[in-house]
N, C-alpha and C. Protein backbone atom coordinates (compact mmCIF):
# COMPACT_ATOMS: atom_id res chain seq x y z
N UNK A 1 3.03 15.19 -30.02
CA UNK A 1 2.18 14.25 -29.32
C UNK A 1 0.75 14.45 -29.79
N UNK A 2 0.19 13.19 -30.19
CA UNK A 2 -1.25 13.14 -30.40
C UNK A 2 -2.07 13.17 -29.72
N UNK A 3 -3.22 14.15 -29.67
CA UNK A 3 -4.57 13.63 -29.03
C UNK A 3 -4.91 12.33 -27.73
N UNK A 4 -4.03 11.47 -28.85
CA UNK A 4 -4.85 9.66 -27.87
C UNK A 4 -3.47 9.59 -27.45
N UNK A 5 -2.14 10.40 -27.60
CA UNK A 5 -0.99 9.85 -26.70
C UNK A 5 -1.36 10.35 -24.90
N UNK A 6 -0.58 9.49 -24.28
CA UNK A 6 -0.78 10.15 -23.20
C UNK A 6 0.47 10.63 -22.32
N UNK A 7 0.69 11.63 -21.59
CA UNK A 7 1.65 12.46 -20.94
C UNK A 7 2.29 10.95 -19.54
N UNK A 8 3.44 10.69 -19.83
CA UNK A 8 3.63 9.92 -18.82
C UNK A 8 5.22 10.17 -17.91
N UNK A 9 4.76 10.37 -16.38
CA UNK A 9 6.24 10.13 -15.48
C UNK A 9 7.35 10.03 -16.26
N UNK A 10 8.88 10.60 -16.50
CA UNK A 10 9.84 9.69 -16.93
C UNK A 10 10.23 8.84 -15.88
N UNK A 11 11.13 7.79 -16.70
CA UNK A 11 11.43 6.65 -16.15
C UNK A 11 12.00 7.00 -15.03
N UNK A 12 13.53 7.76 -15.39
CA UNK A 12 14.16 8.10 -14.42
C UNK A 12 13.46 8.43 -13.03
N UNK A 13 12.68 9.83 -13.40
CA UNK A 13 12.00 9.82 -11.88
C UNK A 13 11.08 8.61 -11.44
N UNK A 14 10.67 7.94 -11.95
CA UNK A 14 10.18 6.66 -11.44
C UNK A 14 10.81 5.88 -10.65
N UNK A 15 11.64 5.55 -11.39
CA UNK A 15 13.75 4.86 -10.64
C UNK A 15 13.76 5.59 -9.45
N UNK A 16 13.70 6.94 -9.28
CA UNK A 16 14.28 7.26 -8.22
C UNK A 16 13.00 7.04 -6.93
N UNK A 17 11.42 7.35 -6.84
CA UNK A 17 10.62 7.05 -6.35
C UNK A 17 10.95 5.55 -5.88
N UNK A 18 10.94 4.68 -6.66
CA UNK A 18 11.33 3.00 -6.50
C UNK A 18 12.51 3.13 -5.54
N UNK A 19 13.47 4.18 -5.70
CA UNK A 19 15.07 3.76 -4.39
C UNK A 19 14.27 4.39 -3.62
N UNK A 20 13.38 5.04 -3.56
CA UNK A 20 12.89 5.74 -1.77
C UNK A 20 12.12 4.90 -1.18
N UNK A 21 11.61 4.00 -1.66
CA UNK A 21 10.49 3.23 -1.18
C UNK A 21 10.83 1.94 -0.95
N UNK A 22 11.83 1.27 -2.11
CA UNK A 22 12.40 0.13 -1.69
C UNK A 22 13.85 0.07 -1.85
N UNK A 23 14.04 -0.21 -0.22
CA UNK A 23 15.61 0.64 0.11
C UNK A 23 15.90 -0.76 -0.12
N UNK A 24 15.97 -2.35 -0.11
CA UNK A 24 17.00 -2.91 -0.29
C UNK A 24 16.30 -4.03 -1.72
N UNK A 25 16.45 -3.09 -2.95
CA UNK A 25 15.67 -3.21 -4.41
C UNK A 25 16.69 -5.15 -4.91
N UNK A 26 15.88 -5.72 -4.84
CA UNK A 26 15.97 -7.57 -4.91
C UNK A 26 17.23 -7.46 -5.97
N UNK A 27 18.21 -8.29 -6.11
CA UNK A 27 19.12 -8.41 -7.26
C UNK A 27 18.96 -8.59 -8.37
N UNK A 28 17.68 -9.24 -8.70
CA UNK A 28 17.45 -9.74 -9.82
C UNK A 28 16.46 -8.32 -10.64
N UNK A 29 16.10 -7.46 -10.47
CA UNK A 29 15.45 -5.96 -10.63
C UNK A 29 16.37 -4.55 -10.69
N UNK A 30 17.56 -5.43 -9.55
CA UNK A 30 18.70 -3.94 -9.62
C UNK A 30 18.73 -3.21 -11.16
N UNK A 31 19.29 -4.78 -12.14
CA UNK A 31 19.72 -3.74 -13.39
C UNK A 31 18.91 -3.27 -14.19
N UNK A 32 18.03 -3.87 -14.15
CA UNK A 32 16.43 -3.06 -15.20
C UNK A 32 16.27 -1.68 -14.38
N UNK A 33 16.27 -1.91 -12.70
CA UNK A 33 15.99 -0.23 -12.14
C UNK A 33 17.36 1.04 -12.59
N UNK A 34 18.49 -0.07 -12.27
CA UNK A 34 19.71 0.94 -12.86
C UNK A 34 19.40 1.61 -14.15
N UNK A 35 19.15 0.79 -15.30
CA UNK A 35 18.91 1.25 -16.53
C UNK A 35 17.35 2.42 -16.69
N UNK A 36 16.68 2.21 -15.67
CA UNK A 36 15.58 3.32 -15.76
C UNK A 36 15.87 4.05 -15.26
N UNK A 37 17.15 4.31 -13.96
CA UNK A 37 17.53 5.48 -13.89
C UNK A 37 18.40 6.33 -15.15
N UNK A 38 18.40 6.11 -16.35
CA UNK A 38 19.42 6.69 -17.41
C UNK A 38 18.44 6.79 -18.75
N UNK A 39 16.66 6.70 -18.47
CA UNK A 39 15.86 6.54 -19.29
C UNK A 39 14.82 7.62 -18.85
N UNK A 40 14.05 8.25 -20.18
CA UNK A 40 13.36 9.36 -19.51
C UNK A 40 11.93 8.69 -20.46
N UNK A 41 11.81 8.46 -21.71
CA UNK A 41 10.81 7.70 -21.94
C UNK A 41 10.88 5.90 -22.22
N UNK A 42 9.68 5.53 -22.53
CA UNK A 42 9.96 4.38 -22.26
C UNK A 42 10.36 3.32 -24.05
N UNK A 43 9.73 4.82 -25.08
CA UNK A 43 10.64 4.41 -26.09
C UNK A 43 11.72 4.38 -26.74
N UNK A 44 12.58 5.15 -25.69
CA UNK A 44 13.86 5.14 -25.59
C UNK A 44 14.77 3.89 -25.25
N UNK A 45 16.14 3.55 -26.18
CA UNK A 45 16.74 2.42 -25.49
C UNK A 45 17.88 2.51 -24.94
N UNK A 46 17.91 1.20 -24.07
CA UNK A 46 19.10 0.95 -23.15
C UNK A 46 19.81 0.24 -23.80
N UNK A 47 20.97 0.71 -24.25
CA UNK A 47 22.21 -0.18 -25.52
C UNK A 47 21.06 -0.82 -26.27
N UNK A 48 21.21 -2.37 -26.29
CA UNK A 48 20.39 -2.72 -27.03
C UNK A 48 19.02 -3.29 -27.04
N UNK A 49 18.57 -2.76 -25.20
CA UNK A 49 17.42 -3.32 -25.00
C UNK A 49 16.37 -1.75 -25.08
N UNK A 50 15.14 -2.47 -25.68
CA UNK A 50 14.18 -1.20 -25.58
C UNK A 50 13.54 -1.25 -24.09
N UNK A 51 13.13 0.24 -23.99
CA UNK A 51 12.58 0.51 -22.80
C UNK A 51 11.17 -0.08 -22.11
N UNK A 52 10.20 -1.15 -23.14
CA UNK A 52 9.71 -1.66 -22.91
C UNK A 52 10.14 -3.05 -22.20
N UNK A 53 10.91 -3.33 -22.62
CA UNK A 53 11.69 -4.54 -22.48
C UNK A 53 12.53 -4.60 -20.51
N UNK A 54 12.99 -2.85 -20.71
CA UNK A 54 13.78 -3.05 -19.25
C UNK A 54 12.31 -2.80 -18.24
N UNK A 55 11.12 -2.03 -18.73
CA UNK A 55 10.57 -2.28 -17.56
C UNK A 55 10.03 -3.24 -17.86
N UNK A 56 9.14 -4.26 -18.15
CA UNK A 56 8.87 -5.50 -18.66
C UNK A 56 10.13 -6.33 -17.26
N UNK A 57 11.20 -6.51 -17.58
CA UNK A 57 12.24 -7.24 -16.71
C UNK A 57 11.63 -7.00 -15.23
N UNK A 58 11.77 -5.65 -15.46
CA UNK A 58 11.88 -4.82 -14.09
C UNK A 58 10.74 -5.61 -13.18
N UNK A 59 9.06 -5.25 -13.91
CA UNK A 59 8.28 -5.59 -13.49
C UNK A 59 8.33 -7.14 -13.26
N UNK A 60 8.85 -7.96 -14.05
CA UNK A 60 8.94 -9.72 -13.28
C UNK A 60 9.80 -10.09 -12.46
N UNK A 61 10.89 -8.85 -12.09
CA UNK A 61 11.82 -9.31 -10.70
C UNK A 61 11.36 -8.67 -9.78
N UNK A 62 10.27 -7.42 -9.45
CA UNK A 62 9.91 -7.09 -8.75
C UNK A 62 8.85 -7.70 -7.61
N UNK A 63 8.37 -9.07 -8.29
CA UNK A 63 7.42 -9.16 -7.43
C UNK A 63 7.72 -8.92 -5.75
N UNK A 64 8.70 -8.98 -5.00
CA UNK A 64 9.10 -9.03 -3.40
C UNK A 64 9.23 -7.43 -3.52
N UNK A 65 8.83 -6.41 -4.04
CA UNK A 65 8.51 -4.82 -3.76
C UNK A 65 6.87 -4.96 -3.33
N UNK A 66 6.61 -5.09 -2.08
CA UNK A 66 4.88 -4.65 -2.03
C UNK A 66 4.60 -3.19 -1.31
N UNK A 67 3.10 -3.27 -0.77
CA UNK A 67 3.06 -2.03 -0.57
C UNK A 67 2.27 -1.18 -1.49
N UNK A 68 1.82 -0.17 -0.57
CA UNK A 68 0.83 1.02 -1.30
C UNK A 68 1.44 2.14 -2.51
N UNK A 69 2.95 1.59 -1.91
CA UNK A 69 4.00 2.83 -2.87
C UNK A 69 4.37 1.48 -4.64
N UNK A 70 4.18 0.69 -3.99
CA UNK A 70 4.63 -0.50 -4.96
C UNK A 70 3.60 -0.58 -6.03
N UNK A 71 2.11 -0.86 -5.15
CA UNK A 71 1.34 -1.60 -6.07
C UNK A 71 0.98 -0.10 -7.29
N UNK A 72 1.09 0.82 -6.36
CA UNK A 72 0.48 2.37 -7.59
C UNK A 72 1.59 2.83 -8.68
N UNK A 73 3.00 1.94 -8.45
CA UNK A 73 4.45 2.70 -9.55
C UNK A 73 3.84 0.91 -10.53
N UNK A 74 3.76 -0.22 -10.28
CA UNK A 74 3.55 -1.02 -10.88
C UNK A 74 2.55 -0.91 -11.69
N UNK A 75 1.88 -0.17 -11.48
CA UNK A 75 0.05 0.07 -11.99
C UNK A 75 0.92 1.13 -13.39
N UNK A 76 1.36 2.20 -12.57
CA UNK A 76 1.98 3.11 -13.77
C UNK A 76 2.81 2.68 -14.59
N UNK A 77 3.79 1.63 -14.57
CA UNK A 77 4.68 1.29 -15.21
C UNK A 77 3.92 0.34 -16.31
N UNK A 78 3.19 -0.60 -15.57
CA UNK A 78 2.12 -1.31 -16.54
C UNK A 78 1.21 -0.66 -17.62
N UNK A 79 0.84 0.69 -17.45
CA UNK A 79 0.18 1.66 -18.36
C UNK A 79 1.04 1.86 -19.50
N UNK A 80 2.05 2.11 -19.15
CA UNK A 80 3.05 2.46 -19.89
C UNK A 80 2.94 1.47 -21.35
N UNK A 81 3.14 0.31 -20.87
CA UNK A 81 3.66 -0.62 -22.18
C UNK A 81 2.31 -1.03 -22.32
């Protein structure tokens, strides 16, 4: 890791923060969150989608997650990519 990289959450524990906070996670977000539970960075891929891509999903079915726990994992997930 370089200098200008930066140290970030894995996915997985992210995934799991997201099931504590939003206990009934919208249908259309389930499988992007499923797949970040089985992801530890975000340039890692899911079969054939990259990990930008599942949170990318993640983040446009999420909008009905709000909240103080929501808006600060969205902020992080957005850093990410």
């Amino acid at each position: 890791m370089t200098a200008t990289e930066t140290q970030h959450r894995p996915l997985y524990r992210i995934a799991e923060e997201i099931h504590s906070d939003w206990k009934s996670i919208n249908y259309a977000a389930q499988p992007y969150w499923e797949a970040m539970l089985t992801l530890d960075q975000i340039a890692e891929n899911y079969d054939f989608d990259t990990g930008k891509s599942i949170v990318r999903y993640f983040l446009s079915n999420a909008q009905t997650w709000r909240g103080e726990t929501a808006r600060r994992v969205k902020k992080e997930l957005n850093a990410m990519l």
